[in-house]
Protein backbone atom coordinates (compact mmCIF):
# COMPACT_ATOMS: atom_id res chain seq x y z
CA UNK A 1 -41.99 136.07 98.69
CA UNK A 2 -44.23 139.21 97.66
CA UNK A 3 -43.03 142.28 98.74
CA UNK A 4 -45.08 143.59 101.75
CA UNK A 5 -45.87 146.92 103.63
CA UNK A 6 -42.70 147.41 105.59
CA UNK A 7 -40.25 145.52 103.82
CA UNK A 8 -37.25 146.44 102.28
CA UNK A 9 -35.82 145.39 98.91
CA UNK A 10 -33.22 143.07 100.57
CA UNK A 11 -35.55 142.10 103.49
CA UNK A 12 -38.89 141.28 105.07
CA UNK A 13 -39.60 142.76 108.17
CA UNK A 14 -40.12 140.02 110.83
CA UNK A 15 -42.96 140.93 112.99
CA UNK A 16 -43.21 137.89 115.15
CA UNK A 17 -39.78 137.56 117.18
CA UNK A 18 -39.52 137.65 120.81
CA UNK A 19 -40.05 140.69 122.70
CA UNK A 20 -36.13 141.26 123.75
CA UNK A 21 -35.33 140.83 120.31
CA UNK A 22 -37.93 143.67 119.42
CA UNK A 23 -36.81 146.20 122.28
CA UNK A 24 -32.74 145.87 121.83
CA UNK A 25 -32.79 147.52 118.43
CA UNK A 26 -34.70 150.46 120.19
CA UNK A 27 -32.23 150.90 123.35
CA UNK A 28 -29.35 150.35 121.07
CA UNK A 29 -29.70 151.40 117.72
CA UNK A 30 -26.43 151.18 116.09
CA UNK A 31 -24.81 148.04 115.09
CA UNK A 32 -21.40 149.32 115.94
CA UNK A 33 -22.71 149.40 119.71
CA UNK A 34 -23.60 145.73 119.91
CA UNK A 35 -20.89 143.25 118.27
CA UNK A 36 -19.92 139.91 119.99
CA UNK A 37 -16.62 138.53 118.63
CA UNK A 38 -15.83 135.25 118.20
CA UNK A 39 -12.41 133.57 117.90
CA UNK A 40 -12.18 129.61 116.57
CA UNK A 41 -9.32 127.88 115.71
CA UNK A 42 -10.12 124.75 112.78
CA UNK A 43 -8.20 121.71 112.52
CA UNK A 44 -6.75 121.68 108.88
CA UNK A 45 -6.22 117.95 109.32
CA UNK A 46 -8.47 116.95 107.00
CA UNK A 47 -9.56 119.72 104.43
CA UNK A 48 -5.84 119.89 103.70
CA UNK A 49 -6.23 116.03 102.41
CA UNK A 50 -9.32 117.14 100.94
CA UNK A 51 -7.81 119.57 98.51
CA UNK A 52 -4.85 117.92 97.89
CA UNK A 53 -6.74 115.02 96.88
CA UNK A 54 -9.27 117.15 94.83
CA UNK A 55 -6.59 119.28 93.11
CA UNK A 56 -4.97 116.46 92.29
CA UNK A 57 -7.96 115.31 90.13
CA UNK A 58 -8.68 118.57 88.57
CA UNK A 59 -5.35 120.40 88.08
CA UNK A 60 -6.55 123.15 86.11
CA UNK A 61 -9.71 124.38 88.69
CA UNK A 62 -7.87 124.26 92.12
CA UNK A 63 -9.54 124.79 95.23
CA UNK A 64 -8.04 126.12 98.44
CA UNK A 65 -8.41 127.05 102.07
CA UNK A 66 -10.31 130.20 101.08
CA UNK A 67 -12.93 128.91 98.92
CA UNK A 68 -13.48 126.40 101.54
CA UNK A 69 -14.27 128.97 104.03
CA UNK A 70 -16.37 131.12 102.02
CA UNK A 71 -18.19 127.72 101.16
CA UNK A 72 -18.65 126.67 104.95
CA UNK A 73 -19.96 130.33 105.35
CA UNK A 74 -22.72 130.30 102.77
CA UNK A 75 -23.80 127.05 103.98
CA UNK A 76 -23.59 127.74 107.62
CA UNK A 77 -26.47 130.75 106.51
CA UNK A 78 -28.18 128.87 104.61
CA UNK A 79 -28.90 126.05 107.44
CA UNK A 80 -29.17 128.66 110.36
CA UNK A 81 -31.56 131.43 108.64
CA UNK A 82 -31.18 133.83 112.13
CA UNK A 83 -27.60 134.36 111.09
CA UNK A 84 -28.76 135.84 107.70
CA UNK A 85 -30.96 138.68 109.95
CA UNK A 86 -30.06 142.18 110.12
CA UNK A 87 -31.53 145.73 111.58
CA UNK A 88 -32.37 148.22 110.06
CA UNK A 89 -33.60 151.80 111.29
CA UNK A 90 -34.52 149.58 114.80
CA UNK A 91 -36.23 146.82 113.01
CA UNK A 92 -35.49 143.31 112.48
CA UNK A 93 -35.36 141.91 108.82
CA UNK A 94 -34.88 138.34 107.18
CA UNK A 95 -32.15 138.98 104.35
CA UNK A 96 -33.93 137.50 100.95
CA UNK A 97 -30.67 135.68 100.17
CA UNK A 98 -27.54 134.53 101.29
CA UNK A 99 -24.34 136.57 99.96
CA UNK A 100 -21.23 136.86 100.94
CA UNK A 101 -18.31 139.87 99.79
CA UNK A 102 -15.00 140.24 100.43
CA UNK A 103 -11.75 142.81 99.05
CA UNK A 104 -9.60 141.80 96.05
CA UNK A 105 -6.06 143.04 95.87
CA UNK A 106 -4.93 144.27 92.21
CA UNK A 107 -1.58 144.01 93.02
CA UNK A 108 0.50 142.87 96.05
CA UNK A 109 1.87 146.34 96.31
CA UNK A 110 2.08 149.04 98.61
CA UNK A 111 -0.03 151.20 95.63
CA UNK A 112 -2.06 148.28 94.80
CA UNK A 113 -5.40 149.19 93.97
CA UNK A 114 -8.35 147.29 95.58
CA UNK A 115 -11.74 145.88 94.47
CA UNK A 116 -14.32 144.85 95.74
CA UNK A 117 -16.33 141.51 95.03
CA UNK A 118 -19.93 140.19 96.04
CA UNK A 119 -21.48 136.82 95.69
CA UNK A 120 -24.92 135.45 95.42
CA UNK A 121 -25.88 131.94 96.32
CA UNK A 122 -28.52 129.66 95.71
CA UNK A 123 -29.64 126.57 97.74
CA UNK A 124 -28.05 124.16 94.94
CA UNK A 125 -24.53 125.80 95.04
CA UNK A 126 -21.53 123.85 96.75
CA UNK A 127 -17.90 124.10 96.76
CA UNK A 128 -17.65 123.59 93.20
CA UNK A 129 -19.95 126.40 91.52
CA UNK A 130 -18.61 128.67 94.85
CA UNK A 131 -15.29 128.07 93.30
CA UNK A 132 -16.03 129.16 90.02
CA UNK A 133 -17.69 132.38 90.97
CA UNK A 134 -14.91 133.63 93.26
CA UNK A 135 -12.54 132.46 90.43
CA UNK A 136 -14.64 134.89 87.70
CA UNK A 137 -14.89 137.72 90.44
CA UNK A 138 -11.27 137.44 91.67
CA UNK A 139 -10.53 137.74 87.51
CA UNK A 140 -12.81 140.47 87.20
CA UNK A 141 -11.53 142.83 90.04
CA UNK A 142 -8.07 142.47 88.94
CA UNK A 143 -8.65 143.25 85.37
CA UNK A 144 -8.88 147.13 84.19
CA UNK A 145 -13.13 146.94 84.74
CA UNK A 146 -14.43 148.56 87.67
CA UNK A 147 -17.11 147.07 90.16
CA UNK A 148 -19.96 148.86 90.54
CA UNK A 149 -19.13 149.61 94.16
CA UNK A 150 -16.00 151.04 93.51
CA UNK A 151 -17.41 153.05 90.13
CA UNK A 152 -19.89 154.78 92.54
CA UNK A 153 -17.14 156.21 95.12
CA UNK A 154 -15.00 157.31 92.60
CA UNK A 155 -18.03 159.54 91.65
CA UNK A 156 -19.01 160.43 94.65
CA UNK A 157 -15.27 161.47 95.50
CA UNK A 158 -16.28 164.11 92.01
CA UNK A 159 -18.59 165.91 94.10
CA UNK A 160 -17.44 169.41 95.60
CA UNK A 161 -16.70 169.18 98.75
CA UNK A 162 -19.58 172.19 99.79
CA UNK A 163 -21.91 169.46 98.72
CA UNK A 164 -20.26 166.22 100.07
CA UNK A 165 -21.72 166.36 103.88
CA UNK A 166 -25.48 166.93 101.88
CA UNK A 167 -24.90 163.90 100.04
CA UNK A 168 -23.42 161.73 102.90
CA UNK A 169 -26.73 162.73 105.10
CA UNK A 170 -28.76 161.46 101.90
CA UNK A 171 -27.45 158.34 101.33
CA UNK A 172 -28.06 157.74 105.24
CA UNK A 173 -30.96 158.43 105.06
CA UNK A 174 -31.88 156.68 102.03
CA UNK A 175 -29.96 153.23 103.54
CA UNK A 176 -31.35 153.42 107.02
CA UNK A 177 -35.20 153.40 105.42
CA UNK A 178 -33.83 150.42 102.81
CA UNK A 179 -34.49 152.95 99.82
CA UNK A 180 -30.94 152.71 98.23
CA UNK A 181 -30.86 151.51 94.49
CA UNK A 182 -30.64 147.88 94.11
CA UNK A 183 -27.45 148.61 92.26
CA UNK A 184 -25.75 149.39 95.76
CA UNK A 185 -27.30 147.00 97.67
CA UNK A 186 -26.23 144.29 94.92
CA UNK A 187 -22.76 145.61 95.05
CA UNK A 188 -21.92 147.07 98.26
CA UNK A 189 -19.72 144.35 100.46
CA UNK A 190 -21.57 146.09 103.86
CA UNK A 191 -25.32 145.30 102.27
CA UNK A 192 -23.98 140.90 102.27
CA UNK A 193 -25.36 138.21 104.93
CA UNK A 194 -21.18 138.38 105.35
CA UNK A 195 -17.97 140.14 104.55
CA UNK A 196 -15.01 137.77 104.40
CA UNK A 197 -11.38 138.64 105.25
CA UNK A 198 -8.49 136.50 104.07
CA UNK A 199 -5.56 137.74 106.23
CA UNK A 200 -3.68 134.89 105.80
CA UNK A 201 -3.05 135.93 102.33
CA UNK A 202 -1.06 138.93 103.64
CA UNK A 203 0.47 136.80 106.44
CA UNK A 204 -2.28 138.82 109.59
CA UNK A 205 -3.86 137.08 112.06
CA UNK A 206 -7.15 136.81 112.61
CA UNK A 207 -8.25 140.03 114.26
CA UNK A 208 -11.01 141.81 115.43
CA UNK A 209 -12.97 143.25 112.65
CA UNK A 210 -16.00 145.90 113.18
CA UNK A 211 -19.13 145.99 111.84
CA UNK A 212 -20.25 149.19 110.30
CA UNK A 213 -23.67 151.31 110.84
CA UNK A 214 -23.29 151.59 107.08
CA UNK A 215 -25.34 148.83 105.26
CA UNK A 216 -27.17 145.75 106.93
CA UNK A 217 -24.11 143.21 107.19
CA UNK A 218 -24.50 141.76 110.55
CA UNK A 219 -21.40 139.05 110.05
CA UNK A 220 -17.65 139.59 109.46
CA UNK A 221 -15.67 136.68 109.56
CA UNK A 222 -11.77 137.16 109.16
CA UNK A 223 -9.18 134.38 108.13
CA UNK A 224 -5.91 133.92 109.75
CA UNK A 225 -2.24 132.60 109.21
CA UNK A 226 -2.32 128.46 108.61
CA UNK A 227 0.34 127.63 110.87
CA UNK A 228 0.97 124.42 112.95
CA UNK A 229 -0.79 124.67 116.12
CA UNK A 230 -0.41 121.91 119.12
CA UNK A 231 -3.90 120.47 119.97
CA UNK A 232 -4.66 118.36 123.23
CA UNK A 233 -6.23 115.52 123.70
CA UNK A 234 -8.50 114.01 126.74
CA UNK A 235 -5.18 112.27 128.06
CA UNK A 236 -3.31 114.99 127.63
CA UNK A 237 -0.82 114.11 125.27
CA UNK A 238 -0.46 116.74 122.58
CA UNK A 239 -0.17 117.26 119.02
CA UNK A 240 1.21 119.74 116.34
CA UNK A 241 -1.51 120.05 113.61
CA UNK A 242 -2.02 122.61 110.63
CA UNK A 243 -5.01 124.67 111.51
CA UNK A 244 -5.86 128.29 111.30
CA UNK A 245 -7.72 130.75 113.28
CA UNK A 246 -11.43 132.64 112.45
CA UNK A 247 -12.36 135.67 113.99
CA UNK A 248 -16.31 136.13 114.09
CA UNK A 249 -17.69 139.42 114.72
CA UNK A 250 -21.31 139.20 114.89
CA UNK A 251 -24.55 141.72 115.82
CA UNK A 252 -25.83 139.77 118.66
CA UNK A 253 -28.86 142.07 118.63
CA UNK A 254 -30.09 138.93 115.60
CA UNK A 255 -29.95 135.54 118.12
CA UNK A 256 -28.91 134.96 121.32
CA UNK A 257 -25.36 133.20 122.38
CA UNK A 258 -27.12 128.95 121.98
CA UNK A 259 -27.71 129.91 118.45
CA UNK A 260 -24.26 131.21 117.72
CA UNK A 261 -22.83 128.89 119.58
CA UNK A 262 -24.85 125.85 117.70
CA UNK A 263 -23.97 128.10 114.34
CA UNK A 264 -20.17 128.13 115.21
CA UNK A 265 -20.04 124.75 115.96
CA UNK A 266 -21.95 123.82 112.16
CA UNK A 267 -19.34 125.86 110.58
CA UNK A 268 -16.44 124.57 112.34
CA UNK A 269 -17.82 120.39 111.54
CA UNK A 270 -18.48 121.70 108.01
CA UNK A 271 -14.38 123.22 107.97
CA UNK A 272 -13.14 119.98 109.38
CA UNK A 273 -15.36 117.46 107.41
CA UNK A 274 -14.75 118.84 104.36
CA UNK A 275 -16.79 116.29 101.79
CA UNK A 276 -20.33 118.03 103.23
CA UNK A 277 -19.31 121.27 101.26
CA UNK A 278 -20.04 119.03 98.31
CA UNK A 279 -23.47 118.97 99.09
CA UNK A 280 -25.76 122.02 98.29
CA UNK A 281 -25.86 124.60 100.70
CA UNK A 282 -29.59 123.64 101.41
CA UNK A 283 -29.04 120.48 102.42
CA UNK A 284 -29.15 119.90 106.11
CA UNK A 285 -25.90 118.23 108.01
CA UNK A 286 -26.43 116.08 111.26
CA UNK A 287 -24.34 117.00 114.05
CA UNK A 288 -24.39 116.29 117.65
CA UNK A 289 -24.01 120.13 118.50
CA UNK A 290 -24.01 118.96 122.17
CA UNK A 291 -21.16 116.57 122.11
CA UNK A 292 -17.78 117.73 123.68
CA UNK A 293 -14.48 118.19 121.16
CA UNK A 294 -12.74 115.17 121.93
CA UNK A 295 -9.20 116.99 120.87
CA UNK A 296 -9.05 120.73 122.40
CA UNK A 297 -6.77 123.32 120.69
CA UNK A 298 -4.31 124.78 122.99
């Protein structure tokens, strides 16, 4: 869409929302001050047959629980376009695409380095191309090239420290107005529709994450242990299934609790019906948001 008066480079302002929606961002301004968290536990039942049977057709480009996830994520955005709002210097935006970032370990070391990775999507993406991308950017971070992100703190981390706290209040001011470079706001994890966590990978749980004031991510979604869990069903007999826990920590100034609740529920059906992430991320998915989980995790 053509830029407008008002809009940002990674946003349109939205002008025509409902009046709570307008006055929140004005009685509390920082994002910080207004996170809801989330915590949902996903069945592994059947995206665990999924990839076995996937990777067992295509050795050489496995998929696994993480690309799922990041997959579910995108799409989840993509179908529920509230999710992909953020605010900005007390106004509401619509993010101009869906993007999601997350940290890359060099080296499972206590002196590891770290990079950092960012993703754009389009509407014809699925698991597949989602794969590849997070495949090149995992391969990029760990080789001896730099990210962009991380490239522009080790030169800010060059400036003398007289002059650090001038350049701090800049760059404040320059992100709160939505006047940083586009090579930031490309690069920097807090400027994605979400920042993904896999915790699991260093055997965490899946905690409570903040949001930051910093940048206009208004999602953080954190990946836990897979572990067997027991899960009840109406009768009450129970049973021990793989499944691991997501911790959602969301600016609830950008929908009310139906809409994350309706969102939740999309991602968690995409999770545990694992064929739709074969289908771009624009195309819709039919679910009964209103019908009760037959099977309830303990």
């Amino acid at each position: 869409m053509k830029r407008k008066f008002g809009d940002r480079r990674d946003g349109r302002r939205l002008k025509k929302i409902h009046s709570m929606h307008y006055v929140m961002p004005i009685m509390y301004p920082n994002r910080c001050d207004n996170e809801a968290f989330i915590t949902e536990r996903i069945d592994l039942t059947n995206l665990n047959r999924y990839l076995e049977e996937k990777n067992a057709a295509d050795p050489q480009h496995p998929c696994n629980l993480f690309h799922a996830v990041v997959t579910a994520v995108l799409k989840t955005i993509t179908l529920r376009p509230k999710m992909n709002r953020f605010i900005a210097n007390q106004t509401m935006y619509q993010r101009n695409e869906v993007t999601a970032a997350f940290t890359v370990k060099k080296d499972f070391a206590d002196n590891g380095g770290e990079a950092l990775a960012f993703l754009h999507s389009g509407e014809t993406d699925n698991i597949g191309t989602v794969r590849r991308e997070i495949t090149r950017q995992i391969s990029l971070c760990r080789s001896e090239q730099k990210d962009s992100a991380t490239a522009s703190m080790d030169f800010v981390q060059k400036i003398p420290r007289i002059l650090i706290k001038l350049v701090g209040a800049g760059a404040r001011f320059l992100d709160r107005h939505g006047w940083m470079p586009a090579s930031v706001v490309g690069a920097d994890p807090f400027y994605a529709s979400a920042v993904i966590a896999n915790l699991g990978s260093i055997d965490l749980h899946a905690v409570y994450h903040h949001l930051t004031n910093w940048g206009t991510c208004s999602v953080f979604c954190v990946i836990g242990t897979q572990k067997k869990r027991p899960f009840f069903d109406e009768d009450g007999t129970v049973e021990m299934r793989d499944s691991v826990d997501l911790g959602l920590t969301i600016d609830e100034r950008i929908a009310d609790g139906y809409y994350y609740s309706r969102s939740v529920r999309l991602l968690r059906h995409l999770l545990e019906n694992p064929q739709l992430l074969e289908l771009p991320l624009s195309d819709p998915v039919e679910i009964d948001i209103e019908e009760k989980r037959k099977v309830q995790p303990l």
